[in-house]
N, C-alpha and C. Protein backbone atom coordinates (compact mmCIF):
# COMPACT_ATOMS: atom_id res chain seq x y z
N UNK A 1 -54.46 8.19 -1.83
CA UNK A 1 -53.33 7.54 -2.45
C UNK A 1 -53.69 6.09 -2.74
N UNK A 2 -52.72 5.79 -3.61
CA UNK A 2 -53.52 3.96 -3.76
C UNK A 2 -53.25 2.93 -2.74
N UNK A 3 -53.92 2.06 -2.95
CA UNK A 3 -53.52 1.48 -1.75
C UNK A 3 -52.37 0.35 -1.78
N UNK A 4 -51.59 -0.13 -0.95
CA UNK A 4 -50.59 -1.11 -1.09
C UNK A 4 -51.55 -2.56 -1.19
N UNK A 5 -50.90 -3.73 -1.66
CA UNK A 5 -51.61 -4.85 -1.52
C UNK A 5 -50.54 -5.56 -1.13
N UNK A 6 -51.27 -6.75 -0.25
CA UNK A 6 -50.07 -7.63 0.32
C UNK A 6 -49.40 -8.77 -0.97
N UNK A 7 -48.69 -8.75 -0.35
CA UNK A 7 -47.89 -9.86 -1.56
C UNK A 7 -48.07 -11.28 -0.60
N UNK A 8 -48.43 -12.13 -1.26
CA UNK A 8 -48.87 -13.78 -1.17
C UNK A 8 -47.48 -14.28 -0.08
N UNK A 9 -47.32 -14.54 0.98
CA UNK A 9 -46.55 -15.68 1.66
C UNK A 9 -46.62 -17.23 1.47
N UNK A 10 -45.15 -17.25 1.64
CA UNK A 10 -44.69 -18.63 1.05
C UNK A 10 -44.84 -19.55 2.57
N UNK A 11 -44.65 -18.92 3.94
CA UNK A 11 -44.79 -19.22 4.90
C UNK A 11 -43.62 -19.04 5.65
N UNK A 12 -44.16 -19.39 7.26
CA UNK A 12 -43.30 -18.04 7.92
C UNK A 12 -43.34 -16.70 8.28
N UNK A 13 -42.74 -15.87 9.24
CA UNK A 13 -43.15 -15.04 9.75
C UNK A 13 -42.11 -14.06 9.07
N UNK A 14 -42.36 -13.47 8.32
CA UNK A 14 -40.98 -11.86 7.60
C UNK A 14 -41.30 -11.16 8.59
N UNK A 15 -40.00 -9.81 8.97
CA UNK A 15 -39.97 -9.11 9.65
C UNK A 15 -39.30 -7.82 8.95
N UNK A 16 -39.05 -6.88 9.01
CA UNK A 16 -38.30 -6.06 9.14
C UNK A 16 -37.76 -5.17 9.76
N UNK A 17 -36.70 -4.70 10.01
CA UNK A 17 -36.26 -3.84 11.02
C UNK A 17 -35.63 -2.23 10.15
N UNK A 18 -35.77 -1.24 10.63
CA UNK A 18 -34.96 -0.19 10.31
C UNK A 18 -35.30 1.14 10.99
N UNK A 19 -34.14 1.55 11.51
CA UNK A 19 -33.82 2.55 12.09
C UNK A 19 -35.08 3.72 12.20
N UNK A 20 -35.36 4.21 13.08
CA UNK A 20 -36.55 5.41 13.18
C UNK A 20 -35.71 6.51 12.10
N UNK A 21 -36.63 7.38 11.38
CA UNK A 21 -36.37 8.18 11.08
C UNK A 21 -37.65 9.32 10.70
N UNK A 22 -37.25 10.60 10.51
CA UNK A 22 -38.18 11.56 10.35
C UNK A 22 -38.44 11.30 9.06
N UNK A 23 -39.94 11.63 8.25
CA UNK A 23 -41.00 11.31 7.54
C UNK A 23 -40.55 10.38 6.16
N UNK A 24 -40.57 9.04 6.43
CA UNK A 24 -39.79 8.01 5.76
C UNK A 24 -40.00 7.70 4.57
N UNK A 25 -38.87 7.25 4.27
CA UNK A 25 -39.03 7.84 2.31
C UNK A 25 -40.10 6.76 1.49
N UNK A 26 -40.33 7.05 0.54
CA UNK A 26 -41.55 6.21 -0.23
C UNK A 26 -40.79 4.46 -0.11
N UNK A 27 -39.63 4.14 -0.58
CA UNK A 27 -39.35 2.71 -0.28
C UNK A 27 -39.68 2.35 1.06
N UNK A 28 -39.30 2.57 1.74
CA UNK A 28 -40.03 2.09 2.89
C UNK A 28 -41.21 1.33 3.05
N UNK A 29 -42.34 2.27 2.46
CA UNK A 29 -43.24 1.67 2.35
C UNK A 29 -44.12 0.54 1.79
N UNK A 30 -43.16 0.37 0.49
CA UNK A 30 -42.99 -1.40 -0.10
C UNK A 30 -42.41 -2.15 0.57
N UNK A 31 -41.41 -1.65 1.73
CA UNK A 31 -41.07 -3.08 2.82
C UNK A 31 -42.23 -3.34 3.07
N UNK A 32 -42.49 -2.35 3.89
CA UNK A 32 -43.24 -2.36 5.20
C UNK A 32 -44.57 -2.96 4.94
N UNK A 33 -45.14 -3.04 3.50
CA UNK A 33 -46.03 -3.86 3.05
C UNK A 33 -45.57 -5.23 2.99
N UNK A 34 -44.61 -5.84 2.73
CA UNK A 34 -44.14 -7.52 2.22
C UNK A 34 -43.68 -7.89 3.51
N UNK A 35 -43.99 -7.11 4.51
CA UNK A 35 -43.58 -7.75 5.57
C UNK A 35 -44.74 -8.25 6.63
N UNK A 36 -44.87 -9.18 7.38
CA UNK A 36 -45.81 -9.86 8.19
C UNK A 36 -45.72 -8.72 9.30
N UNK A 37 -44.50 -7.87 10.17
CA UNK A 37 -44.56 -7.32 11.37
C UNK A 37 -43.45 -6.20 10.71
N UNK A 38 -43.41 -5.03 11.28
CA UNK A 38 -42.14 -3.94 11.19
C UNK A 38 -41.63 -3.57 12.54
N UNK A 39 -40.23 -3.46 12.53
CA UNK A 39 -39.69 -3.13 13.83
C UNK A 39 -38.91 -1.73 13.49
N UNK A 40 -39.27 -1.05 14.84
CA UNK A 40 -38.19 -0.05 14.49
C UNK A 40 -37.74 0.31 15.48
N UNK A 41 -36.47 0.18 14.81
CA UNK A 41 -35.02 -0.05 15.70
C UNK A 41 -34.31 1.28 16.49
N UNK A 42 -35.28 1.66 17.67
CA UNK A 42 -34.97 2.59 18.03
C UNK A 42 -34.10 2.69 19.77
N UNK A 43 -33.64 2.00 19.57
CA UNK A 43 -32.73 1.53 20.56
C UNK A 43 -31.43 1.67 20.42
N UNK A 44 -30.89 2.36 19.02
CA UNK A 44 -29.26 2.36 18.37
C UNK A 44 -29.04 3.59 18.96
N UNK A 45 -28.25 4.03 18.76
CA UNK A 45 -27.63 5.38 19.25
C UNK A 45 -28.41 6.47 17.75
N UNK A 46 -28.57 7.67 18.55
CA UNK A 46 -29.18 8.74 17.55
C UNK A 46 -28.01 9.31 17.07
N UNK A 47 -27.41 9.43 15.56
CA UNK A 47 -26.77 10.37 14.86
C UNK A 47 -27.27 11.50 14.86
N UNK A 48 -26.42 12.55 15.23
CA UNK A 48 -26.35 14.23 14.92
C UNK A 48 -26.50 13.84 13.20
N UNK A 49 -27.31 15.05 12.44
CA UNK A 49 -26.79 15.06 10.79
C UNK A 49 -27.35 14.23 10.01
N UNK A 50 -28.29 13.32 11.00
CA UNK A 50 -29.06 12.23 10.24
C UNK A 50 -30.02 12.10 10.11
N UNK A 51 -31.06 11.02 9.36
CA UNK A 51 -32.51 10.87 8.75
C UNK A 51 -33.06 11.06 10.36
N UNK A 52 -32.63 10.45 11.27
CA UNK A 52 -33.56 10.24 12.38
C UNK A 52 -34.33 11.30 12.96
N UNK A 53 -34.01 12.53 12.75
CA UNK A 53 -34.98 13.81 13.16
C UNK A 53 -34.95 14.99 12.02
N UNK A 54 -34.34 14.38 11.10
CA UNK A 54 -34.41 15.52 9.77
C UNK A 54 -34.80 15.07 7.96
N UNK A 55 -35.19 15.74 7.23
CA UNK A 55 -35.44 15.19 6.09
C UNK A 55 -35.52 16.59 5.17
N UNK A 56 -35.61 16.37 4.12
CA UNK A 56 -35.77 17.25 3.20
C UNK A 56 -36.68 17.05 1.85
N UNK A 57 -37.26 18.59 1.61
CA UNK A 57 -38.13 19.07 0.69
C UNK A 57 -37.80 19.86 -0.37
N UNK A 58 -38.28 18.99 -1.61
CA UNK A 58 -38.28 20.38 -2.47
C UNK A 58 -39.05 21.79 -2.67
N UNK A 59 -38.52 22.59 -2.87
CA UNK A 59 -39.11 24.24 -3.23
C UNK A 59 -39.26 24.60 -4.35
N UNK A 60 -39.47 25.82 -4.44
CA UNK A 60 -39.23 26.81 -5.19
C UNK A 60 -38.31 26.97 -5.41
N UNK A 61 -37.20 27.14 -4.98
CA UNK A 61 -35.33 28.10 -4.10
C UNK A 61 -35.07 26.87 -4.32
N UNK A 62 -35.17 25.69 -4.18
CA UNK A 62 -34.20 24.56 -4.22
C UNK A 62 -34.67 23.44 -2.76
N UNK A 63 -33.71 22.85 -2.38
CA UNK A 63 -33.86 21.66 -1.36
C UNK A 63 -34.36 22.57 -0.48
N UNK A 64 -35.40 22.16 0.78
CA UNK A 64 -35.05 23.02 2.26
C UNK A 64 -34.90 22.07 3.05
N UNK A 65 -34.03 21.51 4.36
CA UNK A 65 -34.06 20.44 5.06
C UNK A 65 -35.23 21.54 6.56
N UNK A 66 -35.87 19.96 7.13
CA UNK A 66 -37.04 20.35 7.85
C UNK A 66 -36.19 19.40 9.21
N UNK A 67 -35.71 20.07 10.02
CA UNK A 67 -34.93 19.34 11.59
C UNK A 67 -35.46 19.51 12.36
N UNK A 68 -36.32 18.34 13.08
CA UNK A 68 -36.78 18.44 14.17
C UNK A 68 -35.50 19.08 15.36
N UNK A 69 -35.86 19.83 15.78
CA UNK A 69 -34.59 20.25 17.43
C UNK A 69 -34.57 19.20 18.49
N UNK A 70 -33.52 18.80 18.36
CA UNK A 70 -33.48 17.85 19.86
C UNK A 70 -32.05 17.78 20.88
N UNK A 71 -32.38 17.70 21.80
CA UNK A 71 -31.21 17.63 22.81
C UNK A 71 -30.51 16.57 22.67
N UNK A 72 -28.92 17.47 22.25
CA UNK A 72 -27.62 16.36 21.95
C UNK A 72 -26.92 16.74 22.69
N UNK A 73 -26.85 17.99 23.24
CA UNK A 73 -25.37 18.71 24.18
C UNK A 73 -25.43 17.41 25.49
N UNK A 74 -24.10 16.83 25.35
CA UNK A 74 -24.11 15.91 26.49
C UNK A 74 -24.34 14.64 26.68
N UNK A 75 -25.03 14.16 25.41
CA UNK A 75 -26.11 13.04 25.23
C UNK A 75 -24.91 12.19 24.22
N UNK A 76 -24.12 12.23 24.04
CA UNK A 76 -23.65 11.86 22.86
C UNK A 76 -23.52 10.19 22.31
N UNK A 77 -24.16 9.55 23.93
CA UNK A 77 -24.94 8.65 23.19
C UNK A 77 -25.47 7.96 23.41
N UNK A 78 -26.69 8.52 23.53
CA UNK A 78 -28.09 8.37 23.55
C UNK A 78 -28.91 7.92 22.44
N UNK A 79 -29.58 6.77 23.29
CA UNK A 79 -30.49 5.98 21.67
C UNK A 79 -31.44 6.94 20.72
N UNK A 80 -32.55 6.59 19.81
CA UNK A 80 -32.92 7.35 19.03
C UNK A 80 -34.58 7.37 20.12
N UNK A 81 -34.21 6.20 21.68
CA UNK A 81 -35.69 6.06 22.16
C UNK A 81 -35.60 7.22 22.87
N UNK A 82 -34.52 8.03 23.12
CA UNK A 82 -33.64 8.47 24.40
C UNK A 82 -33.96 10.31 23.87
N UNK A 83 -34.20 10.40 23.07
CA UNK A 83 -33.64 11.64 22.21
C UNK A 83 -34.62 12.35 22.25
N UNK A 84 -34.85 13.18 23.02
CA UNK A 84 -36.49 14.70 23.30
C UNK A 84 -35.90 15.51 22.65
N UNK A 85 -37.21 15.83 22.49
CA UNK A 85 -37.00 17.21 21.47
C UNK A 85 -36.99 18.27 22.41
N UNK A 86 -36.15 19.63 21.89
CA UNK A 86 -35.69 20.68 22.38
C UNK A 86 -36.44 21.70 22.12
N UNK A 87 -37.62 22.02 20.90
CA UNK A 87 -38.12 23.22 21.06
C UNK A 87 -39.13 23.03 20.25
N UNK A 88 -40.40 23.75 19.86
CA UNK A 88 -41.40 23.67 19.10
C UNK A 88 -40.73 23.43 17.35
N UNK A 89 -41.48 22.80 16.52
CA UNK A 89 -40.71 22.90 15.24
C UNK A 89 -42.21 22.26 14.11
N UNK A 90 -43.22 21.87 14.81
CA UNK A 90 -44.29 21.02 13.92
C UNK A 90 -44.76 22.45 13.04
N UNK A 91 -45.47 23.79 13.72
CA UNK A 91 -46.08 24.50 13.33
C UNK A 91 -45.33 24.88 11.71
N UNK A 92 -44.07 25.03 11.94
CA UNK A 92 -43.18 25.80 10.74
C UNK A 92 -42.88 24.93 9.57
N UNK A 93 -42.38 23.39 10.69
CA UNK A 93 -42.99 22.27 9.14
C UNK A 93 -43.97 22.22 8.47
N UNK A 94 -45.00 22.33 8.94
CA UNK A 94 -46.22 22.28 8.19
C UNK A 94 -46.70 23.21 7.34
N UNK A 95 -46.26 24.61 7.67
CA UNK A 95 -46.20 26.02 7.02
C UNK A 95 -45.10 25.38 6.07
N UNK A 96 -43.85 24.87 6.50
CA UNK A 96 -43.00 24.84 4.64
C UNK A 96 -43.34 23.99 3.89
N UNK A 97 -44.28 22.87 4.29
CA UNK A 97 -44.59 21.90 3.33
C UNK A 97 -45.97 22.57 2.72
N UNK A 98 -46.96 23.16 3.33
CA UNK A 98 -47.83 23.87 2.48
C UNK A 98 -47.73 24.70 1.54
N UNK A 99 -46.14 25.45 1.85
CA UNK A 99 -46.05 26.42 0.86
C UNK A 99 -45.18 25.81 -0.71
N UNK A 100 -44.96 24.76 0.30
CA UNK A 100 -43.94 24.11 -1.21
C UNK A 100 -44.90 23.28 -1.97
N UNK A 101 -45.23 22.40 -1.18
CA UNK A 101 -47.32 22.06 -1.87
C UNK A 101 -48.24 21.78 -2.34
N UNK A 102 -48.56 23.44 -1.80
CA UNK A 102 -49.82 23.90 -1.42
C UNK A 102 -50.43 23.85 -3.27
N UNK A 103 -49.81 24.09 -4.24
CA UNK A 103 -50.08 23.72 -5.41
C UNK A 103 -50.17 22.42 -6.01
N UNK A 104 -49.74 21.71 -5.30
CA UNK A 104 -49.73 20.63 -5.98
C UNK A 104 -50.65 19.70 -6.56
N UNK A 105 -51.38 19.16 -7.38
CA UNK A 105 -52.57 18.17 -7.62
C UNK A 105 -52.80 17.91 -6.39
N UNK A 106 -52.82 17.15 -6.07
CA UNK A 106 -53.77 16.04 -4.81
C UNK A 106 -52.54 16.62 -3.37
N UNK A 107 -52.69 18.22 -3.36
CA UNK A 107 -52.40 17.90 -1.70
C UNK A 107 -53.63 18.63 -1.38
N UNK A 108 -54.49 19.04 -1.87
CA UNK A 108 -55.70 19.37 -0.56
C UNK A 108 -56.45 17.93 -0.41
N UNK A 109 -56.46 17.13 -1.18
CA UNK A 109 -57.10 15.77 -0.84
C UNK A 109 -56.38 14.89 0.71
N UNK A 110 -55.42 15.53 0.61
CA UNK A 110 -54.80 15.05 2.18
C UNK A 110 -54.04 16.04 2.73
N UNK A 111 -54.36 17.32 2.95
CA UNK A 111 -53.90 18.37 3.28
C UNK A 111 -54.25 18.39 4.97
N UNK A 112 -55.62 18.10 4.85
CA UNK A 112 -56.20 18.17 6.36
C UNK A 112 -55.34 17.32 7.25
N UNK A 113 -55.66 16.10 6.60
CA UNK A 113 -54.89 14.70 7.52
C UNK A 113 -53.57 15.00 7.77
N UNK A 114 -52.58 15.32 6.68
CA UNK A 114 -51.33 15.94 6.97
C UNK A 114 -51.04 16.94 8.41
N UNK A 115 -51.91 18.11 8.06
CA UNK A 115 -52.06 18.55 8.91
C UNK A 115 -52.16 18.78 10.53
N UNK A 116 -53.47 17.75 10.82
CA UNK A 116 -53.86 17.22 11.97
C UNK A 116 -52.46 15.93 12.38
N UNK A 117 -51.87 15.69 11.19
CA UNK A 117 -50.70 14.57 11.93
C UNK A 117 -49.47 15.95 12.03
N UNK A 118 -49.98 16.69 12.07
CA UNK A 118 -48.39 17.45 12.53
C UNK A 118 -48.67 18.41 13.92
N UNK A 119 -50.36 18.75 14.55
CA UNK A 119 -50.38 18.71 15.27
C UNK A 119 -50.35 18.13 15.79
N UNK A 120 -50.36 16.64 15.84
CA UNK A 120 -50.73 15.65 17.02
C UNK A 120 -48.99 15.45 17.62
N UNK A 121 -48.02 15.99 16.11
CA UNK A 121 -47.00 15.49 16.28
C UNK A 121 -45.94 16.45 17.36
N UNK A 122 -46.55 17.62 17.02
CA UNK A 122 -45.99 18.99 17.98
C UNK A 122 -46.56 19.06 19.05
N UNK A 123 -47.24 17.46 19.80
CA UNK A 123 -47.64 17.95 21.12
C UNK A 123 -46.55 16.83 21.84
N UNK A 124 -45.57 15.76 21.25
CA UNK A 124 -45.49 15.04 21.70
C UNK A 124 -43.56 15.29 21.80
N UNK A 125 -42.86 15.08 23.37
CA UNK A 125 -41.44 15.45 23.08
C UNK A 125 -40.41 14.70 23.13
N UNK A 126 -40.95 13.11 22.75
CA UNK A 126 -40.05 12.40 22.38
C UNK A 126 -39.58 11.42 20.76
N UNK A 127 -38.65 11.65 19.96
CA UNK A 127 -38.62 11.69 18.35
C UNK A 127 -38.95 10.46 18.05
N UNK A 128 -38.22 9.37 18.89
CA UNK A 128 -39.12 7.91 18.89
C UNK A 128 -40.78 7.59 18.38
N UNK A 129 -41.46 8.30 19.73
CA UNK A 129 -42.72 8.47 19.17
C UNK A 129 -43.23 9.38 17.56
N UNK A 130 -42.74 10.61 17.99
CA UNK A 130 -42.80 11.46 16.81
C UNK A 130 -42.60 10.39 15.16
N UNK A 131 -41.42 9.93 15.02
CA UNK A 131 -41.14 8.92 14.42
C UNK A 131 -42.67 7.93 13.81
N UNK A 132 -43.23 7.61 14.83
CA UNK A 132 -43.47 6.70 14.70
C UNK A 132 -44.77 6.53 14.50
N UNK A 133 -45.08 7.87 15.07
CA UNK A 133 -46.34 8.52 14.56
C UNK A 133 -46.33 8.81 12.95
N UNK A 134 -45.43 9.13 12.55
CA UNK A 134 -45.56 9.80 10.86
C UNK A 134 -45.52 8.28 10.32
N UNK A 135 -44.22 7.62 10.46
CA UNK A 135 -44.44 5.76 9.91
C UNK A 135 -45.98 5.24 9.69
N UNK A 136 -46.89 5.26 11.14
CA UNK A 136 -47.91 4.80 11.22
C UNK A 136 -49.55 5.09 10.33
N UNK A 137 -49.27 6.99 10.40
CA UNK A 137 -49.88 7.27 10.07
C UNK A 137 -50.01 7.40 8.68
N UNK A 138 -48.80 7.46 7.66
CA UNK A 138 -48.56 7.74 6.72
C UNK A 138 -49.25 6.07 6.13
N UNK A 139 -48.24 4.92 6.84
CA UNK A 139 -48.56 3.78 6.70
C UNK A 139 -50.11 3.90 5.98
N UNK A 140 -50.90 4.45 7.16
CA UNK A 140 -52.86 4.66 7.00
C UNK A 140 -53.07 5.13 6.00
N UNK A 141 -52.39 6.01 5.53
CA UNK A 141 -53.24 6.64 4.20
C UNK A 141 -52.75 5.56 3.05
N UNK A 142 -51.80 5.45 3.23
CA UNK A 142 -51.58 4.05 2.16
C UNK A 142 -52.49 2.54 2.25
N UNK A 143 -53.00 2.39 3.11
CA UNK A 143 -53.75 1.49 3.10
C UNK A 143 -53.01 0.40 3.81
N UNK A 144 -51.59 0.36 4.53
CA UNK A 144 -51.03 -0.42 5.00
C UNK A 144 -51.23 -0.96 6.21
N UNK A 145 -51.41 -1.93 6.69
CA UNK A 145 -51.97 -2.68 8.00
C UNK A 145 -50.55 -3.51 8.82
N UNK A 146 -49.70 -3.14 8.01
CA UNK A 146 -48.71 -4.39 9.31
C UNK A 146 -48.91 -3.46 9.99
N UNK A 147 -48.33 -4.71 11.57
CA UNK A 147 -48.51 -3.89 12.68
C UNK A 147 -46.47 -3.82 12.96
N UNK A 148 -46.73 -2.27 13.50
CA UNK A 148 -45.26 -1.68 13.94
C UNK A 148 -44.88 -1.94 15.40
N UNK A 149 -43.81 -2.66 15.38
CA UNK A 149 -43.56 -2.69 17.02
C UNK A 149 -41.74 -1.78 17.26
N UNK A 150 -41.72 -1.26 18.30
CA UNK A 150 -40.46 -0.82 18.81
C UNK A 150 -39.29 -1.69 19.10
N UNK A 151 -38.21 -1.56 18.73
CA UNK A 151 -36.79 -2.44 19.27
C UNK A 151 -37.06 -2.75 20.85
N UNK A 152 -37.52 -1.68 21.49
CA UNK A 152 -37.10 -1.75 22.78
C UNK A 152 -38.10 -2.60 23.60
N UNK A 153 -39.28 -2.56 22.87
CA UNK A 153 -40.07 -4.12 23.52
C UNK A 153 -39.63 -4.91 23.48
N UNK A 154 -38.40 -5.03 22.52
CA UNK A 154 -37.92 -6.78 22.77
C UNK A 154 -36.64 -6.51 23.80
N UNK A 155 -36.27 -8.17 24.65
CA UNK A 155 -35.21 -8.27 25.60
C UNK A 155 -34.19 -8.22 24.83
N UNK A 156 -33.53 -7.48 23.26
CA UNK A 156 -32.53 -7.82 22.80
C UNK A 156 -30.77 -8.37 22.89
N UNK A 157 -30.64 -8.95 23.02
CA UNK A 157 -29.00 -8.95 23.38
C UNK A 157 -28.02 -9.05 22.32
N UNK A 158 -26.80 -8.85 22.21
CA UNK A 158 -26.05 -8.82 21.39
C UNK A 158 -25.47 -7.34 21.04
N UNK A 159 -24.77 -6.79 19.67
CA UNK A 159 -24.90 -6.41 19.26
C UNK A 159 -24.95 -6.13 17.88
N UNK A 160 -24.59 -5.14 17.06
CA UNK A 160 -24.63 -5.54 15.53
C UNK A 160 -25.60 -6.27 15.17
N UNK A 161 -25.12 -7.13 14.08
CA UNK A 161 -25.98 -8.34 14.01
C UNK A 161 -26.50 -9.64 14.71
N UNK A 162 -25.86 -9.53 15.59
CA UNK A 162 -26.40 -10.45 16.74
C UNK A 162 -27.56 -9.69 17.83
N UNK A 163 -27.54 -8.65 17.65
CA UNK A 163 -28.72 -8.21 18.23
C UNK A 163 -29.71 -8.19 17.10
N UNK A 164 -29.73 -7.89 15.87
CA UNK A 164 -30.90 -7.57 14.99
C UNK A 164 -31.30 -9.42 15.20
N UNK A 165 -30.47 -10.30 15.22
CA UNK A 165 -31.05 -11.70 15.08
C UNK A 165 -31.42 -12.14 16.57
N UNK A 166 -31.01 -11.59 17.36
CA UNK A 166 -31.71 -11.79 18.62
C UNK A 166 -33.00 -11.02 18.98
N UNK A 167 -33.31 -9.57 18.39
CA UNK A 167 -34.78 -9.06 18.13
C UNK A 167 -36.13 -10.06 16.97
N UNK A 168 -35.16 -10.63 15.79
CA UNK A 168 -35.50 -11.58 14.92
C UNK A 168 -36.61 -12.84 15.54
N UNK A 169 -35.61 -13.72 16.50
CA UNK A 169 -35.68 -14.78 17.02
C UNK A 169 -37.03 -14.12 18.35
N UNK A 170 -36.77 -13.08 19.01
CA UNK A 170 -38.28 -12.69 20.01
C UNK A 170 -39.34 -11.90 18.99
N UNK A 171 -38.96 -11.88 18.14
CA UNK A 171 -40.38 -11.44 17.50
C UNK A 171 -40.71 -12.76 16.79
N UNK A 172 -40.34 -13.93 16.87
CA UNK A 172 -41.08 -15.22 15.58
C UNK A 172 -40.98 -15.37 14.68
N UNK A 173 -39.40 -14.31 14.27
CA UNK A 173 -39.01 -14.06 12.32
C UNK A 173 -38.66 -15.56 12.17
N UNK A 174 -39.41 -16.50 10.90
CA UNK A 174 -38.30 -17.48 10.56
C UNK A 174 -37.40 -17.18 9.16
């Protein structure tokens, strides 16, 4: 894929923050380039129904959504660091994205890598990581180098927006 290039700083440290989610959509990845550091904010409470462990593909048949399984009975609210997964689910993603695809121009040029990131991803049972593994890695094939740090390394306080500016202020955002 091509590669991202950094855009010139005026000075100062940019940051960005946004929510973990399962395999993150192409904007993303123009933040995550113009930014000096990326945070992801996985310290909020995990939505049932949301990007954070699910996403969707086109087919043949139409949309298919791809949901990671994770334990909510009980949890109801529990961060997105908090949130294990409930049952195997990498093998069958990777089978529906090959078959949807598996034709496509340039997916055997990164078919393997895909691949090997969805085993690495079905060994691991917390979505945080999982997360953050696809961000990172995907990041790689793009050629992207910021470095990603977690919400929960920082001492944040507040909430709302007084916590995103109190994660701001311990990471060196000016």
């Amino acid at each position: 894929m091509a590669k991202y290039s950094k855009q010139p700083r005026l000075g100062g440290k940019r940051i960005a923050i946004v929510q973990s989610s399962y395999i993150p959509w192409r904007g993303l990845f123009d933040m995550f380039d113009r930014v000096d550091e990326f945070v992801l904010y996985d310290d909020m409470q995990f939505v049932k129904r949301h990007w954070h462990n699910r996403n969707r593909i086109k087919t043949a048949t139409g949309v298919q959504w791809l949901s990671i399984p994770v334990e909510t009975k009980g949890r109801f609210h529990q961060s997105i660091a908090e949130t294990v997964v409930a049952a195997p689910w990498a093998d069958q993603h990777w089978s529906s994205i090959r078959h949807a695809y598996g034709k496509a121009k340039r997916f055997h040029a990164f078919a393997q890598q895909v691949e090997q990131l969805y085993a690495h991803a079905g060994n691991l049972t917390n979505l945080s990581e999982i997360n953050h593994l696809f961000l990172s890695s995907m990041a790689g094939f793009f050629g992207i180098v910021t470095p990603i740090r977690l919400s929960t390394e920082f001492a944040a306080e507040g909430r709302k927006t007084d916590r995103l500016l109190s994660i701001c202020n311990a990471a060196g955002a000016t």
